[in-house]
PDB file of N, CA and C in Angstrom:
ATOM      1  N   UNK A   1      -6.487  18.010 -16.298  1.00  0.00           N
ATOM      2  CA  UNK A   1      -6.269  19.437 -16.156  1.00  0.00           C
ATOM      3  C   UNK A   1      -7.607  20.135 -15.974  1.00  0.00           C
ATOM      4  N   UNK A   2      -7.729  20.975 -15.108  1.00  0.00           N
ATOM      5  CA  UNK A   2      -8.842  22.120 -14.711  1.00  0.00           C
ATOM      6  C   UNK A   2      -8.867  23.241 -15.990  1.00  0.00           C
ATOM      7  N   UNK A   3      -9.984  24.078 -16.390  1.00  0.00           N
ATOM      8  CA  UNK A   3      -9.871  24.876 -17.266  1.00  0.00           C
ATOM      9  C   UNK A   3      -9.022  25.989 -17.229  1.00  0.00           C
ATOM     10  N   UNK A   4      -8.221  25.880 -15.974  1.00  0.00           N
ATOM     11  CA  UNK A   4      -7.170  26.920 -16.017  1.00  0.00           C
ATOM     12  C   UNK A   4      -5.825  26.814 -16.641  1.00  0.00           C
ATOM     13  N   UNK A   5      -5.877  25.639 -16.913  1.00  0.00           N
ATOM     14  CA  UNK A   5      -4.762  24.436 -17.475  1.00  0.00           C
ATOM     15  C   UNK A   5      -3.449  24.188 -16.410  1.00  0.00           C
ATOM     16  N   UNK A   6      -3.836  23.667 -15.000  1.00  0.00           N
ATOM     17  CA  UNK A   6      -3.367  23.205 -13.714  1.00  0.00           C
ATOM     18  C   UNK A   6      -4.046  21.953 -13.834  1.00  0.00           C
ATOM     19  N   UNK A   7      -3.298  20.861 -13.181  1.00  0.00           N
ATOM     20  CA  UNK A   7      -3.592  19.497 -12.945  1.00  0.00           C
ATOM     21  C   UNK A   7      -3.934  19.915 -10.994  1.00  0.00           C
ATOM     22  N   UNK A   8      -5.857  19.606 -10.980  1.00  0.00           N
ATOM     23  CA  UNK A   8      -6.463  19.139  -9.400  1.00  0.00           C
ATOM     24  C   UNK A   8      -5.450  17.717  -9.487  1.00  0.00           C
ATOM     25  N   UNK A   9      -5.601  18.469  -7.592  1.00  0.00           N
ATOM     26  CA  UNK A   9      -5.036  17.141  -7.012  1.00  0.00           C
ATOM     27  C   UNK A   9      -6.280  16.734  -6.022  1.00  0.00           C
ATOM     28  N   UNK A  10      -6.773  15.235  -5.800  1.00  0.00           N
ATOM     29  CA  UNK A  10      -7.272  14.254  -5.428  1.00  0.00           C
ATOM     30  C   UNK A  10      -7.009  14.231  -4.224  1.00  0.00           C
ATOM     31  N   UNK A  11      -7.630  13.486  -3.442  1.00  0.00           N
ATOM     32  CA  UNK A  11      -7.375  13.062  -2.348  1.00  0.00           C
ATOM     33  C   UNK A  11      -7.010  11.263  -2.436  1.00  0.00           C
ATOM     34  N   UNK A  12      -5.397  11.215  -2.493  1.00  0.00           N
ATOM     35  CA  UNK A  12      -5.342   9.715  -2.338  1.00  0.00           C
ATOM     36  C   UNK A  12      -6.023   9.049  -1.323  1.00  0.00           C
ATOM     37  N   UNK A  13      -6.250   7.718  -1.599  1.00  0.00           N
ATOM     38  CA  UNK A  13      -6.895   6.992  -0.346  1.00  0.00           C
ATOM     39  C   UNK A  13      -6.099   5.549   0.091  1.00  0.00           C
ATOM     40  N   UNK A  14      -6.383   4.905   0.944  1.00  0.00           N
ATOM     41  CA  UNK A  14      -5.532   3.489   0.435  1.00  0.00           C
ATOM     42  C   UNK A  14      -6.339   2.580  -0.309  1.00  0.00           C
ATOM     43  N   UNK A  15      -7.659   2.720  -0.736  1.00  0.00           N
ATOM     44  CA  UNK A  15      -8.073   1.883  -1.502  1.00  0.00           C
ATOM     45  C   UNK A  15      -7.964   1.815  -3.075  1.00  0.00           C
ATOM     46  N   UNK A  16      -7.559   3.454  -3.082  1.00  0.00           N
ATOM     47  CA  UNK A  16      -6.703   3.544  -4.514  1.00  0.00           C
ATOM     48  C   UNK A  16      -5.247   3.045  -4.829  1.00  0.00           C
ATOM     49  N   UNK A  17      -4.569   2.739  -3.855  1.00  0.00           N
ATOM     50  CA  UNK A  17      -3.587   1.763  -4.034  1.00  0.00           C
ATOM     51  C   UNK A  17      -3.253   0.543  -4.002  1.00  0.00           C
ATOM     52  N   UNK A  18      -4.183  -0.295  -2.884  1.00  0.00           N
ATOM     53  CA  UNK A  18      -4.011  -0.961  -2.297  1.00  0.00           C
ATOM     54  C   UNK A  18      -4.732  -2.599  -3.104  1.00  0.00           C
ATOM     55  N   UNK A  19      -3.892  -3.558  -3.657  1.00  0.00           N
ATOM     56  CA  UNK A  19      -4.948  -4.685  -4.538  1.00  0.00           C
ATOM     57  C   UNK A  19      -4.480  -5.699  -3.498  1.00  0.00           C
ATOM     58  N   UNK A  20      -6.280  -6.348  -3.427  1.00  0.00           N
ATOM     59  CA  UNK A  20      -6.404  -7.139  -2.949  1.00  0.00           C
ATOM     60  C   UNK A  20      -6.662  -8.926  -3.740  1.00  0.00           C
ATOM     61  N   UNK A  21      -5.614  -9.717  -3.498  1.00  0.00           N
ATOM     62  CA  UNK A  21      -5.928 -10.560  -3.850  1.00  0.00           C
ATOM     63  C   UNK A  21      -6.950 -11.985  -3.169  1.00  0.00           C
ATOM     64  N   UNK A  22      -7.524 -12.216  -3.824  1.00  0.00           N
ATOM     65  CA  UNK A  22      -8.417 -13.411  -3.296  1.00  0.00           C
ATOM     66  C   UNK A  22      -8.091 -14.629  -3.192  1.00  0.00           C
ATOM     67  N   UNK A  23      -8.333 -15.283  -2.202  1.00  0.00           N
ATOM     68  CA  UNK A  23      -7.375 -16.943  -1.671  1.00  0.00           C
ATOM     69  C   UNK A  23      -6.918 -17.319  -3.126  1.00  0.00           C
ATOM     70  N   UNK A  24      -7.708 -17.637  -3.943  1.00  0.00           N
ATOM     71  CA  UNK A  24      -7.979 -18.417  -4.748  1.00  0.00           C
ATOM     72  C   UNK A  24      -6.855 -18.058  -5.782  1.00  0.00           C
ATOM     73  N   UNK A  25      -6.724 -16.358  -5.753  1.00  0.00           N
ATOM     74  CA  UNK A  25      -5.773 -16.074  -6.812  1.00  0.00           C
ATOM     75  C   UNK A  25      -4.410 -15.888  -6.429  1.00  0.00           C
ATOM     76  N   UNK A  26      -3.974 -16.045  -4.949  1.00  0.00           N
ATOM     77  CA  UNK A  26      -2.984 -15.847  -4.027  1.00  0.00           C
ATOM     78  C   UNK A  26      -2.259 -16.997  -4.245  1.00  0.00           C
ATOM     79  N   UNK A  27      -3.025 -17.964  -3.961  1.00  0.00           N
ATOM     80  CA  UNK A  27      -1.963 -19.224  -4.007  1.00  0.00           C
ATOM     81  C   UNK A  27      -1.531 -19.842  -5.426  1.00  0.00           C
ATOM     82  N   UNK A  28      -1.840 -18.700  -6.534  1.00  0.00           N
ATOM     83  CA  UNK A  28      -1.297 -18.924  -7.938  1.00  0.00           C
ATOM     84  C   UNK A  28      -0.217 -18.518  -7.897  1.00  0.00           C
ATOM     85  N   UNK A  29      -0.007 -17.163  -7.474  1.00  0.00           N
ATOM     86  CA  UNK A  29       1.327 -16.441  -7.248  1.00  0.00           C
ATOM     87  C   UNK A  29       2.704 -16.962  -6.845  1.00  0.00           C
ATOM     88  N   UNK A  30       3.378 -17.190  -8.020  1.00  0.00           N
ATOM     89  CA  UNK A  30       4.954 -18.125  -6.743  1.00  0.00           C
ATOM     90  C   UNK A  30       5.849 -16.735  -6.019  1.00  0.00           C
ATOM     91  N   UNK A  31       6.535 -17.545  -5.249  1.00  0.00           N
ATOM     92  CA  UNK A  31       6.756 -16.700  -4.098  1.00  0.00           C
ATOM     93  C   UNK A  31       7.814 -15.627  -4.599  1.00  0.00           C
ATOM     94  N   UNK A  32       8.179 -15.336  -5.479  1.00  0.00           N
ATOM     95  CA  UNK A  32       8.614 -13.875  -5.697  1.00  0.00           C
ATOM     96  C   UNK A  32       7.724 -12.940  -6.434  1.00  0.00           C
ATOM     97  N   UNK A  33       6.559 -13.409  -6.998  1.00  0.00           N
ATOM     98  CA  UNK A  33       5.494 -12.669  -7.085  1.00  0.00           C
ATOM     99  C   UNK A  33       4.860 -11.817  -5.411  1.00  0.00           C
ATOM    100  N   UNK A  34       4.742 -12.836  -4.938  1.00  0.00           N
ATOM    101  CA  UNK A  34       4.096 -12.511  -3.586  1.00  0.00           C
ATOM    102  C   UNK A  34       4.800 -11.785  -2.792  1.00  0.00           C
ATOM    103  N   UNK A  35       6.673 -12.052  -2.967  1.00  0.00           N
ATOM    104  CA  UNK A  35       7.615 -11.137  -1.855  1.00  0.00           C
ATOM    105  C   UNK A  35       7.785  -9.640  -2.695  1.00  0.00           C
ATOM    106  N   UNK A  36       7.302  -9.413  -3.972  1.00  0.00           N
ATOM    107  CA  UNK A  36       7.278  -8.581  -4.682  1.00  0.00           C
ATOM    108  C   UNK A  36       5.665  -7.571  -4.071  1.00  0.00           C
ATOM    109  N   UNK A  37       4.619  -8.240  -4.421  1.00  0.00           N
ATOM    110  CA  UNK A  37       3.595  -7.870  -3.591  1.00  0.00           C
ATOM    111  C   UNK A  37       3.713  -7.441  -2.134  1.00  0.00           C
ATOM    112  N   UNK A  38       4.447  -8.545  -1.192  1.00  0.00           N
ATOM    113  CA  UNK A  38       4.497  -7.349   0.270  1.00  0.00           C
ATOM    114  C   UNK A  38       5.637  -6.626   0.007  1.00  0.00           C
ATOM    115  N   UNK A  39       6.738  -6.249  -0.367  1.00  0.00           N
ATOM    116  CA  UNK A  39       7.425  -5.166  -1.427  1.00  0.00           C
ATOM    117  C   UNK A  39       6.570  -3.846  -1.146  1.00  0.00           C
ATOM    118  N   UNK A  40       5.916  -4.188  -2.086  1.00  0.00           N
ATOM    119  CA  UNK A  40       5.475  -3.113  -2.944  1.00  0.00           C
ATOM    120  C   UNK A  40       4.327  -2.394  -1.859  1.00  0.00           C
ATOM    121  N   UNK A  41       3.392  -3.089  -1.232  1.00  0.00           N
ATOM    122  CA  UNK A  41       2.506  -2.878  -0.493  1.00  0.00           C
ATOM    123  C   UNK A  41       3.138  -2.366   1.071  1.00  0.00           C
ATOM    124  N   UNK A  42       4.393  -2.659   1.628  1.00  0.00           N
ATOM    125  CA  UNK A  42       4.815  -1.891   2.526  1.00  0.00           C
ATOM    126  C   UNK A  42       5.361  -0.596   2.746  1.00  0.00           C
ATOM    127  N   UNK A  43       5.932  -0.569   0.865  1.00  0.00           N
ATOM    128  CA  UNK A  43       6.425   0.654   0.447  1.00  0.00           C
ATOM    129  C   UNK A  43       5.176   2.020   0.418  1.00  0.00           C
ATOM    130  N   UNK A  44       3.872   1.240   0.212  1.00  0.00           N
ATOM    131  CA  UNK A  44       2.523   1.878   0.280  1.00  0.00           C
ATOM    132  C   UNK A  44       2.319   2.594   1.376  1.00  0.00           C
ATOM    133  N   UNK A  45       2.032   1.296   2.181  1.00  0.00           N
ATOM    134  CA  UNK A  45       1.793   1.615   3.694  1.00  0.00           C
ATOM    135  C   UNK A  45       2.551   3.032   4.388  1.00  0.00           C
ATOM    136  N   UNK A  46       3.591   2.770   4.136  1.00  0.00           N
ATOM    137  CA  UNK A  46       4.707   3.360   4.403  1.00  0.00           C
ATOM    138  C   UNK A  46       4.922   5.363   4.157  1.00  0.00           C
ATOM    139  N   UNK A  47       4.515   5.186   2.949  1.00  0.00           N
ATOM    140  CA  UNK A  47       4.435   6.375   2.033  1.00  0.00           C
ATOM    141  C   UNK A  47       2.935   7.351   2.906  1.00  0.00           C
ATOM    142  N   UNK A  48       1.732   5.953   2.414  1.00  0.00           N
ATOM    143  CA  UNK A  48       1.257   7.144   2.928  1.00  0.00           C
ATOM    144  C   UNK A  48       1.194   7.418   4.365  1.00  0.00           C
ATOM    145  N   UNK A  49       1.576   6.764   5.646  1.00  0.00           N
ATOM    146  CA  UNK A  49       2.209   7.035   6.872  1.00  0.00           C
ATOM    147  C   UNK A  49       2.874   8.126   6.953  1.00  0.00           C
ATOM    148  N   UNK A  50       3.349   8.619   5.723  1.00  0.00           N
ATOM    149  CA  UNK A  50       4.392   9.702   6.232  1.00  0.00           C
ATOM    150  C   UNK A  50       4.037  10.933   5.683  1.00  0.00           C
ATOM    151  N   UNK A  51       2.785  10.617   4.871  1.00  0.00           N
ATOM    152  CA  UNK A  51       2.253  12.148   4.548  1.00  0.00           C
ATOM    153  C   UNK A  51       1.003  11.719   5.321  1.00  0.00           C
ATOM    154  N   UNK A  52       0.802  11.321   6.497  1.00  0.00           N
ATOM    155  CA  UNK A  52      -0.122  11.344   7.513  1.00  0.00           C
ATOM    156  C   UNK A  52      -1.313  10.817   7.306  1.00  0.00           C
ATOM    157  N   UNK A  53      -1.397   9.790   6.740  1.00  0.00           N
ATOM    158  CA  UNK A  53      -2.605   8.827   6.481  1.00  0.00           C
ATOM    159  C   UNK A  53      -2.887   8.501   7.682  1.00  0.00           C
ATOM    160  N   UNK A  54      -4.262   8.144   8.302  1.00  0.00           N
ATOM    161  CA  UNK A  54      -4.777   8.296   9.353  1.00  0.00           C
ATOM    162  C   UNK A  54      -5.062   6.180   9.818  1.00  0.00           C
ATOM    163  N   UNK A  55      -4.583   5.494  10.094  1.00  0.00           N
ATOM    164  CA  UNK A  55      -5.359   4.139   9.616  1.00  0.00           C
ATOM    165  C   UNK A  55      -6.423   3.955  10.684  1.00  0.00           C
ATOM    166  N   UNK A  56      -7.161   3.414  10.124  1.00  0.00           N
ATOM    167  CA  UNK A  56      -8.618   2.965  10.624  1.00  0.00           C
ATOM    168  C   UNK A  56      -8.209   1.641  11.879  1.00  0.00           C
ATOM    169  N   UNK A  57      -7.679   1.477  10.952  1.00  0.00           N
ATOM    170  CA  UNK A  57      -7.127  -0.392  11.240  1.00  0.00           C
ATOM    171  C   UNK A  57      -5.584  -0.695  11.769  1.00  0.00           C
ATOM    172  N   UNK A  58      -5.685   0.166  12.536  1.00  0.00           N
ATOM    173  CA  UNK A  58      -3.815   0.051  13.686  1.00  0.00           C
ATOM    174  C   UNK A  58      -2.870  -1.349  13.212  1.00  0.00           C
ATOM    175  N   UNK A  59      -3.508  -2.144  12.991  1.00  0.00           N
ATOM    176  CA  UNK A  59      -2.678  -3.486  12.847  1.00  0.00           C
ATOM    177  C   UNK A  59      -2.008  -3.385  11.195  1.00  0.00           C
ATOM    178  N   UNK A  60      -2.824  -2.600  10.817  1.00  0.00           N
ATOM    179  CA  UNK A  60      -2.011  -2.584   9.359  1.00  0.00           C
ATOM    180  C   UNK A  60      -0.710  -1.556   9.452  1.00  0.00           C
ATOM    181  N   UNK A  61      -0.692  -0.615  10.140  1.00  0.00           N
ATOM    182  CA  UNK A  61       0.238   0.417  10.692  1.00  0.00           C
ATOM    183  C   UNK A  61       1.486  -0.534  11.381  1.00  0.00           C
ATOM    184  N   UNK A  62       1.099  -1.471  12.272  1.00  0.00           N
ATOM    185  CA  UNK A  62       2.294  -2.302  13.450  1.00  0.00           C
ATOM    186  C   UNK A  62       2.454  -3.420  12.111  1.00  0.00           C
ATOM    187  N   UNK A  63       1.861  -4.075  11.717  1.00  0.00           N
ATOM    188  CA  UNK A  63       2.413  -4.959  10.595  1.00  0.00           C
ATOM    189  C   UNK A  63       3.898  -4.095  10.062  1.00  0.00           C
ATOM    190  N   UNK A  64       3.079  -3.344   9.098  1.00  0.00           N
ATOM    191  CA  UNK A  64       4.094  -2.410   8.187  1.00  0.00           C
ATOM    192  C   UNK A  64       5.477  -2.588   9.165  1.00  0.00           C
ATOM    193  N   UNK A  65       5.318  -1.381  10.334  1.00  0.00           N
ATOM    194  CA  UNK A  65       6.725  -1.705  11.147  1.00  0.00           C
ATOM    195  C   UNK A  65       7.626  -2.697  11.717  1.00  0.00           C
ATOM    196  N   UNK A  66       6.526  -3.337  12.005  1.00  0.00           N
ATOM    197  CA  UNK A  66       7.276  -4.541  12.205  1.00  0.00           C
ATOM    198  C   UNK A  66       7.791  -5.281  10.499  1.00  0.00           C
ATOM    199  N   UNK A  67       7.320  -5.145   9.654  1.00  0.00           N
ATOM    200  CA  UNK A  67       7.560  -6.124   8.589  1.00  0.00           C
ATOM    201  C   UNK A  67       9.048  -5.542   7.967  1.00  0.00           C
ATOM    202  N   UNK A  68       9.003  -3.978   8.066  1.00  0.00           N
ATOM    203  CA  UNK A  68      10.218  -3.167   7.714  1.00  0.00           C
ATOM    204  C   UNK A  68      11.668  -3.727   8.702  1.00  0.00           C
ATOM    205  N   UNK A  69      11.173  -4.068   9.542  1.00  0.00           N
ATOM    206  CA  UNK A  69      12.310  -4.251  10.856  1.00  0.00           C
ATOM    207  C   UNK A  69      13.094  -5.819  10.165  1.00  0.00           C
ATOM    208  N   UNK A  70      11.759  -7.028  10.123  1.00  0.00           N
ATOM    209  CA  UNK A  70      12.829  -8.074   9.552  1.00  0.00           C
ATOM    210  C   UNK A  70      12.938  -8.516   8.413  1.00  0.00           C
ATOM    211  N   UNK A  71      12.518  -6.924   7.296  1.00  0.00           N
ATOM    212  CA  UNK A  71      13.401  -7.284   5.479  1.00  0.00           C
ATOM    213  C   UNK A  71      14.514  -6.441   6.046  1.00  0.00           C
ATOM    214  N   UNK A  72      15.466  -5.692   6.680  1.00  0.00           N
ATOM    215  CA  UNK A  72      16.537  -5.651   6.937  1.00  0.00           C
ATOM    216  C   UNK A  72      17.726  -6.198   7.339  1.00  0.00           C
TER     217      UNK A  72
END
């Protein structure tokens, strides 16, 4: 809360959402950990796409869509 007693709002980013796992700790994960992880991480993608996140990196944008197309 600000001293006016209002909660600032931030500027989300995707690196505030976004965990990255490392080879090493990836292939610990059994696979409903991991289908839980792209889950959760498309739902990300996704979200902030639609309050107009800008991506740097286009392929993470066509992933997302495409990945939405065949969990249906």
């Amino acid at each position: 809360m600000d001293e006016h007693g209002s909660h600032s709002m931030d500027v989300l980013t995707y690196d505030d959402v976004h965990i990255n796992f490392p080879q090493e700790e990836w292939v610990l994960l059994n696979p409903s950990q991991k289908s839980l992880y792209r889950d959760v991480m498309l739902d990300t993608y996704s979200n902030l796409t639609d309050i107009g996140y800008k991506w740097e990196n286009h392929n993470i944008e066509e992933h997302c869509q495409t990945s939405r197309i065949h969990r249906r």
